[in-house]
N, C-alpha and C. Protein backbone atom coordinates (compact mmCIF):
# COMPACT_ATOMS: atom_id res chain seq x y z
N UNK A 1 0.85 -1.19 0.00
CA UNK A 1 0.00 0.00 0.00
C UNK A 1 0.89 1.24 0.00
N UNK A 2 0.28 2.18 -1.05
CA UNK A 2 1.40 3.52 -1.03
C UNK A 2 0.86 4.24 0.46
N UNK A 3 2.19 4.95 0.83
CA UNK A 3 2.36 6.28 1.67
C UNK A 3 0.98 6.85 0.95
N UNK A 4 0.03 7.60 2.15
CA UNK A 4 -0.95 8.95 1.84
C UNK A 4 -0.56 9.80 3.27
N UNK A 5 0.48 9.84 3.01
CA UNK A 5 0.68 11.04 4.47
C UNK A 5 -0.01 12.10 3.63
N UNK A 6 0.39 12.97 3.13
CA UNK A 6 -0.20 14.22 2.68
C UNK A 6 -1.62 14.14 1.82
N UNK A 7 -2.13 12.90 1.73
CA UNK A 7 -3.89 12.79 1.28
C UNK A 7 -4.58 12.60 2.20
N UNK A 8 -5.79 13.09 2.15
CA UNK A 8 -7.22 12.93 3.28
C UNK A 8 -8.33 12.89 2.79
N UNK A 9 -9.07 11.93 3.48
CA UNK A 9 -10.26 12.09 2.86
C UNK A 9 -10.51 11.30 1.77
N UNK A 10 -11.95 10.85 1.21
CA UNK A 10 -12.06 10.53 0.26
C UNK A 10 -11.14 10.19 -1.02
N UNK A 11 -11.01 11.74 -1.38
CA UNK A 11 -9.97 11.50 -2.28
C UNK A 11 -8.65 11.41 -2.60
N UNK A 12 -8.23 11.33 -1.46
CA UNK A 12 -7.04 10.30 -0.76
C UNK A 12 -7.51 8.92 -1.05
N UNK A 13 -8.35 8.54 -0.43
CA UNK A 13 -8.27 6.94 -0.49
C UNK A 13 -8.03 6.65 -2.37
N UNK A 14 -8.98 7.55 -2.66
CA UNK A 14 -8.89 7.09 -4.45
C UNK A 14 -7.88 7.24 -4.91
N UNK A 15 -6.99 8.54 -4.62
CA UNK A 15 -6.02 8.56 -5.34
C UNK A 15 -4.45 7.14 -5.43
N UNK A 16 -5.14 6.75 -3.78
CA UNK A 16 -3.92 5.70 -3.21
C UNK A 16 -4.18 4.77 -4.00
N UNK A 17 -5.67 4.22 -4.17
CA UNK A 17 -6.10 3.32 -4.73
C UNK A 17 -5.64 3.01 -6.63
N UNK A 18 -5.49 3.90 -6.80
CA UNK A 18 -5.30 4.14 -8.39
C UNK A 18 -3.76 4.18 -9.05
N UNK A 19 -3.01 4.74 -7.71
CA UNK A 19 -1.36 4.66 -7.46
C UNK A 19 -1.34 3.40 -7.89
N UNK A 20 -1.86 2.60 -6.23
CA UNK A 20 -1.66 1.14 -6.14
C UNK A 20 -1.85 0.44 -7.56
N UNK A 21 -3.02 0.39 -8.37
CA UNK A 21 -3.03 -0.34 -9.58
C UNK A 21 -2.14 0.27 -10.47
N UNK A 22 -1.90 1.08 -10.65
CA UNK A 22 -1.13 1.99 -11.36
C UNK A 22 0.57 1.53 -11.55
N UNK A 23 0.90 1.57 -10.15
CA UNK A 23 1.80 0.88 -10.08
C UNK A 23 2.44 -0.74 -10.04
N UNK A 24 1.75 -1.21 -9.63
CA UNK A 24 1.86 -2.62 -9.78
C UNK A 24 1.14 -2.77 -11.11
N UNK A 25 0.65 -2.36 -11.85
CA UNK A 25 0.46 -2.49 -14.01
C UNK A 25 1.60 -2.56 -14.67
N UNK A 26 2.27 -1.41 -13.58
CA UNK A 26 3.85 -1.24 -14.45
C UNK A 26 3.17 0.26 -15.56
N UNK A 27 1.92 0.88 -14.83
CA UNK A 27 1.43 1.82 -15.64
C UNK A 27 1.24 3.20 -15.26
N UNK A 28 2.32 3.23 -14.45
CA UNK A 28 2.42 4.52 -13.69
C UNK A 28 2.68 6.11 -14.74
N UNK A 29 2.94 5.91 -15.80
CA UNK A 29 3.52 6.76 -16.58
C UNK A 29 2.48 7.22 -17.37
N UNK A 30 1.89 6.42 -18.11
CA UNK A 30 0.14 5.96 -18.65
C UNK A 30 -0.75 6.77 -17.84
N UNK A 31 -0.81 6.47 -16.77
CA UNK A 31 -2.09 6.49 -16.03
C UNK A 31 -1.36 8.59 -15.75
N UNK A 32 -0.16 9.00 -15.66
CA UNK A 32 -0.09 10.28 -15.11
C UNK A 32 -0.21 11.22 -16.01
N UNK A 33 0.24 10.40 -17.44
CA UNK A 33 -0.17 11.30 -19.00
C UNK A 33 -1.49 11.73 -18.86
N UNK A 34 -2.41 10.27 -19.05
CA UNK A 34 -3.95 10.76 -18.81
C UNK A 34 -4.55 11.75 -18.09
N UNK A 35 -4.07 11.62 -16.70
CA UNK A 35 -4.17 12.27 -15.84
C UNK A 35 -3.98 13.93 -15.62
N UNK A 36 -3.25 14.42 -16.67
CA UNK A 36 -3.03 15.52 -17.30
C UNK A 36 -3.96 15.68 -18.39
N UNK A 37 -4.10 15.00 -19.75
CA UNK A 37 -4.41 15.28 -20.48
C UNK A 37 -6.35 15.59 -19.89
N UNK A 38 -6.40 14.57 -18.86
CA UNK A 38 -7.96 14.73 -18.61
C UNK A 38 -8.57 16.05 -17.64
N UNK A 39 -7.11 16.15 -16.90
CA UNK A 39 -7.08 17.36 -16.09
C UNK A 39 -7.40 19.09 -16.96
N UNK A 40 -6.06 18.80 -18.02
CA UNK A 40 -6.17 19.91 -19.03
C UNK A 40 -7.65 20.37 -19.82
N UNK A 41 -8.48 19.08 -19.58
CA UNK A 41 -9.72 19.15 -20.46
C UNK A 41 -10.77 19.46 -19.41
N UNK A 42 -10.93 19.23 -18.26
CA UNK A 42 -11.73 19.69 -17.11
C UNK A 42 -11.49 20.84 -16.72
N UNK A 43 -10.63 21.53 -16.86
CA UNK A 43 -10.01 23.25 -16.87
C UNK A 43 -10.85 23.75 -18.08
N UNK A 44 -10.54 23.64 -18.92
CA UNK A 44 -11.03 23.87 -20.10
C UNK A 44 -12.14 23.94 -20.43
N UNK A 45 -13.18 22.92 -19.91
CA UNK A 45 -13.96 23.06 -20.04
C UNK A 45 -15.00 23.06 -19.25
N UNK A 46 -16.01 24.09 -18.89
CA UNK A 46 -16.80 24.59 -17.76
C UNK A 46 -18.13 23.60 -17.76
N UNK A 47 -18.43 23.32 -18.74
CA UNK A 47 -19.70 22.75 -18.71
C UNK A 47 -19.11 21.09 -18.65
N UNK A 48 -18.43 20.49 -19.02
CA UNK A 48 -17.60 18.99 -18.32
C UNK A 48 -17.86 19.16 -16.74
N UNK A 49 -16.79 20.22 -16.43
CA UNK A 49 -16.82 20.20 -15.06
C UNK A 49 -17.90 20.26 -14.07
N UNK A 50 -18.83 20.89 -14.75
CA UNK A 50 -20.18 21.15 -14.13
C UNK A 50 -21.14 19.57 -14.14
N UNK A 51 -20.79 19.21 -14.83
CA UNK A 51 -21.39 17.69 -15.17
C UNK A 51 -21.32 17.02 -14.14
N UNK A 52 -19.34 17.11 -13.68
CA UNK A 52 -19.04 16.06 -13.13
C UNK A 52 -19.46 16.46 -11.32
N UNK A 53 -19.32 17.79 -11.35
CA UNK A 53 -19.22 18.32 -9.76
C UNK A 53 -20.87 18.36 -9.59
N UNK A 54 -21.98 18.22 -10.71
CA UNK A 54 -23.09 18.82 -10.55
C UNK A 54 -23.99 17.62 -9.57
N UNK A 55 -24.85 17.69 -8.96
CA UNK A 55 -25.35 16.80 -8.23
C UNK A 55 -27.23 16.50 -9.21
N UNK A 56 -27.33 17.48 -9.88
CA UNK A 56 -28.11 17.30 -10.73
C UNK A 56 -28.20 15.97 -11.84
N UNK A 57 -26.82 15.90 -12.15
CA UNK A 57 -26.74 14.99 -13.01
C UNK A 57 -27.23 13.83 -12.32
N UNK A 58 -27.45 12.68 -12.82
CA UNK A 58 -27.68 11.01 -12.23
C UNK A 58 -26.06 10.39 -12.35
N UNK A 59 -25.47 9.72 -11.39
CA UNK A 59 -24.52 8.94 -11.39
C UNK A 59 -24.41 8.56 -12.97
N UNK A 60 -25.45 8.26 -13.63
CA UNK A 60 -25.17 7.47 -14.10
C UNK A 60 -25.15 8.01 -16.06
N UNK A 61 -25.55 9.26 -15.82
CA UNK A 61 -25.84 10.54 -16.87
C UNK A 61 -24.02 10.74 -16.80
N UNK A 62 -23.18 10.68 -15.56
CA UNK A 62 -22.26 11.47 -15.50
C UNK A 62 -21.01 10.26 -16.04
N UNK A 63 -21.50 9.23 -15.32
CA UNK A 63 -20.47 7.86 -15.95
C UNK A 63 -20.59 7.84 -17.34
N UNK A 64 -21.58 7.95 -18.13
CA UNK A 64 -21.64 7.49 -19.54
C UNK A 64 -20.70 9.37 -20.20
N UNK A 65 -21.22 10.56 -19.36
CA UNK A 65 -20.41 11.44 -20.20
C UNK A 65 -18.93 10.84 -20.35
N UNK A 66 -18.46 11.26 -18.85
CA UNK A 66 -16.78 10.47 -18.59
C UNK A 66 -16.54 9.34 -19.44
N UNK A 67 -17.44 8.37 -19.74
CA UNK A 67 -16.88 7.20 -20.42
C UNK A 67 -16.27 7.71 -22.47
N UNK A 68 -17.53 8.82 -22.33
CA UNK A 68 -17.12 9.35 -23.68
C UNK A 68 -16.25 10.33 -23.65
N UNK A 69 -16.08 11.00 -22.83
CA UNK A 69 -14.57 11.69 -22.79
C UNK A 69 -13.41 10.86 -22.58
N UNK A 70 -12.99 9.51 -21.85
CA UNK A 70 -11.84 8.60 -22.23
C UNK A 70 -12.02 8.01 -23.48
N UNK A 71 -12.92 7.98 -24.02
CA UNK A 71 -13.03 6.92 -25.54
C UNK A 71 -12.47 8.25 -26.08
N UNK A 72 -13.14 9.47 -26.41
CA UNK A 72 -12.22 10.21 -27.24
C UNK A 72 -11.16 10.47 -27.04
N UNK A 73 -10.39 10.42 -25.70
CA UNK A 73 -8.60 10.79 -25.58
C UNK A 73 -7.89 9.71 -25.30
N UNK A 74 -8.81 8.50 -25.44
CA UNK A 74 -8.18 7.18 -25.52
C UNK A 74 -7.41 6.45 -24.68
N UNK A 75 -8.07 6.99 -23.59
CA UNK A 75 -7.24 6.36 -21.73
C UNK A 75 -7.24 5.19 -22.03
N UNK A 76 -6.40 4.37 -21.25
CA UNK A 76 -6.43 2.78 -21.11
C UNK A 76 -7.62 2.55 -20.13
N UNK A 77 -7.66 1.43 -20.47
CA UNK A 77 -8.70 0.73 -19.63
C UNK A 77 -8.71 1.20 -17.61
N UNK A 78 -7.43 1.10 -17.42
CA UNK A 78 -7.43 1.14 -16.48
C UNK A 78 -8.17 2.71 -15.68
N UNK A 79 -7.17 3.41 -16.40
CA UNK A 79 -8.18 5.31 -16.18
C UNK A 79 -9.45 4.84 -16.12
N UNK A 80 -10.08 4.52 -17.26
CA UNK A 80 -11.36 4.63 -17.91
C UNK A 80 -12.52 3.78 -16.75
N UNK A 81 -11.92 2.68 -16.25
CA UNK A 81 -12.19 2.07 -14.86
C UNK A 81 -12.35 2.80 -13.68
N UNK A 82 -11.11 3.49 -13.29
CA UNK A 82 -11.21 4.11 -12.22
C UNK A 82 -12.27 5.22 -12.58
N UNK A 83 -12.60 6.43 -13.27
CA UNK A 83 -13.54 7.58 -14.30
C UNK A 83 -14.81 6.65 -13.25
N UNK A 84 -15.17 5.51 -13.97
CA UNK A 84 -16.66 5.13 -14.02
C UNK A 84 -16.86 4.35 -13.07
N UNK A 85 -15.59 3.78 -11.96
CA UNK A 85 -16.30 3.35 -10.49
C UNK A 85 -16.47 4.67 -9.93
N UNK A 86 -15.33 5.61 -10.26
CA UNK A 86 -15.78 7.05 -9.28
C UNK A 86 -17.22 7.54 -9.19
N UNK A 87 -18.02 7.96 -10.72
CA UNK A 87 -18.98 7.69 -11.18
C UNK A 87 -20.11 7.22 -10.70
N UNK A 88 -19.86 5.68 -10.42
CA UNK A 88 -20.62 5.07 -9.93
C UNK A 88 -21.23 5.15 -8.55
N UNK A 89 -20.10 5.37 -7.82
CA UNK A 89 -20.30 5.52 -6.43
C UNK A 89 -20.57 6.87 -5.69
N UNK A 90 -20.99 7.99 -6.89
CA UNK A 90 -21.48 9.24 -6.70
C UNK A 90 -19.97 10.36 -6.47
N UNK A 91 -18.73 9.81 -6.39
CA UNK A 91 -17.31 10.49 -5.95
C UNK A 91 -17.25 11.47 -7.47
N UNK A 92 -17.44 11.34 -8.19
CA UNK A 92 -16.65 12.10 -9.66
C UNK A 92 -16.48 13.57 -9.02
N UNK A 93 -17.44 13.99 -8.07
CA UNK A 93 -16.69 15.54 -7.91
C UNK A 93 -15.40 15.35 -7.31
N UNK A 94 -14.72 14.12 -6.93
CA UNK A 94 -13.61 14.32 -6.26
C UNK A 94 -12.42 14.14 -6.79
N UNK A 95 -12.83 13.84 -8.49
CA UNK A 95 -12.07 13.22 -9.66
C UNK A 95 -10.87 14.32 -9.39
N UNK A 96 -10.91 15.69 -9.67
CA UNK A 96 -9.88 16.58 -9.73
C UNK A 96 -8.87 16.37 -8.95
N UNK A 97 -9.20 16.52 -7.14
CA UNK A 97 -8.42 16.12 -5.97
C UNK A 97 -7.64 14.81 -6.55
N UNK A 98 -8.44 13.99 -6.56
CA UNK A 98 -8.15 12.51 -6.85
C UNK A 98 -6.95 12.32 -8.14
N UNK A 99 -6.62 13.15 -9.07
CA UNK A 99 -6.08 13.16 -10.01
C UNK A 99 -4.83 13.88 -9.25
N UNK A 100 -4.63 15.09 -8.48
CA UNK A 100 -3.58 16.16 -7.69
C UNK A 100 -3.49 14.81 -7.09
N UNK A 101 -4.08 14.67 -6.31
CA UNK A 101 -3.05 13.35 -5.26
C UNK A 101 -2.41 12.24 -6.27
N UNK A 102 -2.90 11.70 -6.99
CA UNK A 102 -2.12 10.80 -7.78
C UNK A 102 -0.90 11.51 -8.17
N UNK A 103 -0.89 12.54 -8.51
CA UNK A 103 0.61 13.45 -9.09
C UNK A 103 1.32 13.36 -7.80
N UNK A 104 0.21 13.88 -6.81
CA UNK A 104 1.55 13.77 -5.62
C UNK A 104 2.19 12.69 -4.92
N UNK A 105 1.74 11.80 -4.92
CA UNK A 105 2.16 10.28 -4.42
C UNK A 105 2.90 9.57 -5.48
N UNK A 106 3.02 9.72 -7.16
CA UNK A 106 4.12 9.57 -8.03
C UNK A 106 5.38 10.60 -7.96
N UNK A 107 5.27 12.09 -7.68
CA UNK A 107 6.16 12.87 -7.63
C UNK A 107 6.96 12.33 -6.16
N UNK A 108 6.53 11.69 -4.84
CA UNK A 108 6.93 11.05 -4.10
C UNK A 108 7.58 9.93 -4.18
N UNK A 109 7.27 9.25 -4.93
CA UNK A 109 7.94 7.57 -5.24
C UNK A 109 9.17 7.89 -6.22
N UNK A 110 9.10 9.09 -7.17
CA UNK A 110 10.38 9.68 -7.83
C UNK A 110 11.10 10.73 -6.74
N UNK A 111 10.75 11.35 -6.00
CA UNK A 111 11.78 11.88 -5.39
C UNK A 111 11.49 13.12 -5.83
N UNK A 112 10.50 13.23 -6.22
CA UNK A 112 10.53 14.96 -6.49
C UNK A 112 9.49 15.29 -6.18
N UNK A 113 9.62 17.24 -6.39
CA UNK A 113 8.81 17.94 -5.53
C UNK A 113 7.81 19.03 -6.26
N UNK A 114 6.46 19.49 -6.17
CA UNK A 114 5.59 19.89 -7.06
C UNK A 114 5.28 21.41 -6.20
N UNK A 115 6.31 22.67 -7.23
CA UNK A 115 5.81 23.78 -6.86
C UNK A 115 4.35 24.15 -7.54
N UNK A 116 3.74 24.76 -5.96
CA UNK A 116 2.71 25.60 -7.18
C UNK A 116 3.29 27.16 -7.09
N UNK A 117 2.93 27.93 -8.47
CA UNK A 117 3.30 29.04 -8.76
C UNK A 117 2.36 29.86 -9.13
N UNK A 118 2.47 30.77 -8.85
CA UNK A 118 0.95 31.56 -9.03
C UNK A 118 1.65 33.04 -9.85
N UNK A 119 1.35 33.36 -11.12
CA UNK A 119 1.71 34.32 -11.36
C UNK A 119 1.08 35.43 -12.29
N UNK A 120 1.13 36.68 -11.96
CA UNK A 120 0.30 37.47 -12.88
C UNK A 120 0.03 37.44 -14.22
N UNK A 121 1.26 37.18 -15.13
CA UNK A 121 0.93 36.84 -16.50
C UNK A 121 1.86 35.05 -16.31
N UNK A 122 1.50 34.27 -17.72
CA UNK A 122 1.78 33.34 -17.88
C UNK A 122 3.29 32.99 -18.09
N UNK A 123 4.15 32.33 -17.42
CA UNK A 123 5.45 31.85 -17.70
C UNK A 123 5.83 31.83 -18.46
N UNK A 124 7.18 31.87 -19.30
CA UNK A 124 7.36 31.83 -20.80
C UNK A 124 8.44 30.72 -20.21
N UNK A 125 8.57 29.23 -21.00
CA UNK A 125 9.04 28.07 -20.95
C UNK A 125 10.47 28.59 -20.12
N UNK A 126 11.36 29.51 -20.60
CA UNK A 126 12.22 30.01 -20.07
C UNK A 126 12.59 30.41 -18.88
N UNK A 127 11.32 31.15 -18.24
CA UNK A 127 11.22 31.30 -17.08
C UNK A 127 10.59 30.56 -15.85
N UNK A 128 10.11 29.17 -16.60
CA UNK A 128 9.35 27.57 -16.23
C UNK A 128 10.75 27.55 -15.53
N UNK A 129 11.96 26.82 -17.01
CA UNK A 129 13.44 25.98 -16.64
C UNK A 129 14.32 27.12 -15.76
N UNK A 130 14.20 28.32 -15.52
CA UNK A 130 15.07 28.98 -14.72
C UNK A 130 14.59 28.29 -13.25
N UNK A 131 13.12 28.92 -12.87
CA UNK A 131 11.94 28.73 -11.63
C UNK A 131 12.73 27.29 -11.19
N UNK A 132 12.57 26.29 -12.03
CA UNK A 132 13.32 24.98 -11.92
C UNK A 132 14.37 24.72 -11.25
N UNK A 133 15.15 25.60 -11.78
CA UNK A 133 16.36 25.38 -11.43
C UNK A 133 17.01 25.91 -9.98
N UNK A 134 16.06 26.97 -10.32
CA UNK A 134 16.34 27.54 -8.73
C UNK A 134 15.75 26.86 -7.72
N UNK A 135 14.98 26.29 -7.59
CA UNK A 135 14.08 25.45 -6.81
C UNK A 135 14.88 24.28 -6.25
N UNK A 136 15.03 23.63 -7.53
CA UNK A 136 16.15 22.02 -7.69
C UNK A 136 17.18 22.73 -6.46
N UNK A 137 17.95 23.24 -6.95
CA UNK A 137 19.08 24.08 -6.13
C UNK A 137 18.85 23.78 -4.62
N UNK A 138 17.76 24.82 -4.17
CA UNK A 138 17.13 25.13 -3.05
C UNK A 138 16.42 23.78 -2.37
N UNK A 139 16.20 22.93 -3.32
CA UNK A 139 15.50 21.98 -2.19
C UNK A 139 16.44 20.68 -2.50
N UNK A 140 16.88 20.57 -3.19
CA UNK A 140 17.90 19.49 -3.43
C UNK A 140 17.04 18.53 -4.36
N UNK A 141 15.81 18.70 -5.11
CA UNK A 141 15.46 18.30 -5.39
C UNK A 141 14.79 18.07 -6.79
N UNK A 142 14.41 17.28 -7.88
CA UNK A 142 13.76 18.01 -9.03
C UNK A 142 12.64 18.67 -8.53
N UNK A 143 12.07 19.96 -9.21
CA UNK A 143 11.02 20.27 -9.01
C UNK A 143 10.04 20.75 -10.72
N UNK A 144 8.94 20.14 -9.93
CA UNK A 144 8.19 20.28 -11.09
C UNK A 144 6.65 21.40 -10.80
N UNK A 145 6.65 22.18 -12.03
CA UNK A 145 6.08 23.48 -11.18
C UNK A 145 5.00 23.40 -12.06
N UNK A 146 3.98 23.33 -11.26
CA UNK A 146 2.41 23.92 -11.34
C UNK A 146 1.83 25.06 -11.28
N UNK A 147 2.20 25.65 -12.57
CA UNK A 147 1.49 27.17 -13.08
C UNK A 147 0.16 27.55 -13.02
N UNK A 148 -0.30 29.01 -12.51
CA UNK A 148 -1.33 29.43 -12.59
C UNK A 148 -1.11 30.56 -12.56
N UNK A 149 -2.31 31.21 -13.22
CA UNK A 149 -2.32 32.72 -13.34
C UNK A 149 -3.47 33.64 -12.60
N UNK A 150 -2.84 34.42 -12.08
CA UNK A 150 -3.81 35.14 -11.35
C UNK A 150 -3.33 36.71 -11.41
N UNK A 151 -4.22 36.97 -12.50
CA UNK A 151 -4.01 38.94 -12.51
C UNK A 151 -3.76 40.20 -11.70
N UNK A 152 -4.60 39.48 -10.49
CA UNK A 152 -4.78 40.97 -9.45
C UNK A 152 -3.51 40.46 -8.98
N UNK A 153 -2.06 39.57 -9.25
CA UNK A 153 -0.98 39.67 -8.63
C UNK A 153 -0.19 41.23 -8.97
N UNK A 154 -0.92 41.64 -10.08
CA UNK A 154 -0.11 42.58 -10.96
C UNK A 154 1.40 42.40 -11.23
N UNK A 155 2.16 42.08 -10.75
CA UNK A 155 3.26 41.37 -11.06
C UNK A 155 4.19 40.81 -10.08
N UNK A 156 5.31 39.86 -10.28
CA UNK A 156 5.87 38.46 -9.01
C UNK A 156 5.56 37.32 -9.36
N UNK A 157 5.45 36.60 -8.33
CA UNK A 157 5.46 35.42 -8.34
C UNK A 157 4.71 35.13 -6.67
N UNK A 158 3.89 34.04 -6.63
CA UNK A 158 3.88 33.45 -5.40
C UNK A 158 3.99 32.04 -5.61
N UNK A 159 5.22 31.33 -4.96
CA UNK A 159 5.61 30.15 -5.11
C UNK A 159 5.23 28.85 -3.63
N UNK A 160 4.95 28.11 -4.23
CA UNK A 160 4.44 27.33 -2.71
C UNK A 160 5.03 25.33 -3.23
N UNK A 161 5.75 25.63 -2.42
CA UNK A 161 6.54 23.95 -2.13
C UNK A 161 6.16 23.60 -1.00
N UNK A 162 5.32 22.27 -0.76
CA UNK A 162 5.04 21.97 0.37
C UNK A 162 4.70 22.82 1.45
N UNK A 163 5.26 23.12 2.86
CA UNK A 163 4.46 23.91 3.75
C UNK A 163 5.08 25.09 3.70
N UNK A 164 6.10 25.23 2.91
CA UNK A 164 6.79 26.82 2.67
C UNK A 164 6.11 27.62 1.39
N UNK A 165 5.98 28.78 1.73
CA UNK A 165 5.51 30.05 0.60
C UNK A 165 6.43 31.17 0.42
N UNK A 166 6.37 31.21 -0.20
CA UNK A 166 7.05 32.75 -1.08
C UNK A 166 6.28 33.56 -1.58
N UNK A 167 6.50 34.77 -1.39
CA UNK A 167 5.21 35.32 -1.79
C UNK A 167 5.75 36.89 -2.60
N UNK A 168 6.49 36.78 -3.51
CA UNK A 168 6.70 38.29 -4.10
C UNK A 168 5.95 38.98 -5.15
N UNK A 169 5.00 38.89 -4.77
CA UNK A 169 3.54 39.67 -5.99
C UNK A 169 3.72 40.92 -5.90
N UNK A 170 3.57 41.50 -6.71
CA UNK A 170 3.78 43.61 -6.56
C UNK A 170 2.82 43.92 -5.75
N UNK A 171 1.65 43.28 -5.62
CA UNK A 171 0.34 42.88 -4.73
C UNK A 171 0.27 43.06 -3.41
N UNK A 172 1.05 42.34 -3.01
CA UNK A 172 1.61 42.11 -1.49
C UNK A 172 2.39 42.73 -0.82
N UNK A 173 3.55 43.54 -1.89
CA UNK A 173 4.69 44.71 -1.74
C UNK A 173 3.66 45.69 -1.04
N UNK A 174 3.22 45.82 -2.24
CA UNK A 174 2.02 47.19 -1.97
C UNK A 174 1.16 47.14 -0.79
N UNK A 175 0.16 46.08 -0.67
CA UNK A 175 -0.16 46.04 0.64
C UNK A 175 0.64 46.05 2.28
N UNK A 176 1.91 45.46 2.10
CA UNK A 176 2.99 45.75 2.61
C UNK A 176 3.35 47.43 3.08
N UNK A 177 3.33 47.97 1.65
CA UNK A 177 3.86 49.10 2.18
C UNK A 177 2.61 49.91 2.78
N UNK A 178 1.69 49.96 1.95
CA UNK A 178 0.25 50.71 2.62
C UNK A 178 0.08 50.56 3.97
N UNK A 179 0.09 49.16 4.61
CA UNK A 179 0.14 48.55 6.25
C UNK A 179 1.49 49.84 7.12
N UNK A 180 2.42 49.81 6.04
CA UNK A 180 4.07 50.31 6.76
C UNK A 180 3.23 51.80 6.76
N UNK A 181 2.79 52.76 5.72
CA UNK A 181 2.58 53.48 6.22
C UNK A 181 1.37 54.24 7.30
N UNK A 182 0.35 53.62 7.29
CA UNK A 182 -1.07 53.34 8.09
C UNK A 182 -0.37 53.52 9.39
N UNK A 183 1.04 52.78 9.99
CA UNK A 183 1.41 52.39 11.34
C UNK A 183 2.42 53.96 11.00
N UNK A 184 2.27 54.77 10.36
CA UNK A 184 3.48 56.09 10.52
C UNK A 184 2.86 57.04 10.60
């Protein structure tokens, strides 16, 4: 049974659960592609997601969508299994979590570490492999960074590895200094 120190809950158990087959398939690599590619498409798309998180739908309205979203991106059986017991058992809103913990319990069994990065405009690949590198450096470790964008940063970075944050947004400067002068 894999380590879930850092999963809870529900979708913890799933995600362990899916490791476990995952790994003993010898399909750990498979199952984390998907796992992206299905992730990338639930971002993407608002009305998927609404499907899956919606309680409106019937279990079973929501298994047959999911089943046609792995037939079109062509998951293995095994994804496509786990999709439609989740499904079944009313969990699919927990598919997302359930997919983050699977990244994090493989980024664990490799030895590496998953920044998230939060930044006002979007990374340019360049400034992905620098972020990288400095990180690697700093934690001794590979790190693999989970981008997001968020505007009202106006510009920085807020970086978060495990229970440490960084937080240099022009955002925060500013509120920073506004606080510094309020107390003068």
């Amino acid at each position: 049974m894999s380590s879930a120190a850092s999963l809870s809950g529900a979708s913890g158990r799933y995600a362990s659960a899916i490791f476990d087959l995952a790994k003993s398939s010898g399909s750990l690599d498979a199952v984390a592609s998907e796992f992206e590619t299905l992730g990338g498409v639930l971002k993407d798309n608002a009305g998927l997601a609404d499907v899956i998180a919606s309680p409106a739908y019937s279990r079973s309205q929501q298994g047959a969508v999911m089943a046609q979203v792995g037939e079109k991106l062509g998951t293995s059986d095994l994804t496509r299994k786990f999709v439609g017991l989740m499904a079944q058992k009313g969990r699919l809103a927990l598919l997302p979590e359930a997919m983050k913990g699977f990244t994090a319990l493989l980024a664990e069994e490799r030895g590496e570490e998953t920044a998230e990065v939060i930044s006002a405009k979007p990374l340019s690949d360049m400034q992905r492999d620098a972020l990288a590198q400095n990180l690697k450096s700093s934690f001794g470790k590979d790190v693999k960074i989970d981008a997001h964008v968020d505007p009202s940063l106006l510009g920085g970075l807020i970086v978060k590895v495990g229970s440490k944050m960084v937080d240099a947004s022009l955002k925060s400067k500013l509120e920073r200094l506004e606080l510094a002068m309020k107390e003068h």
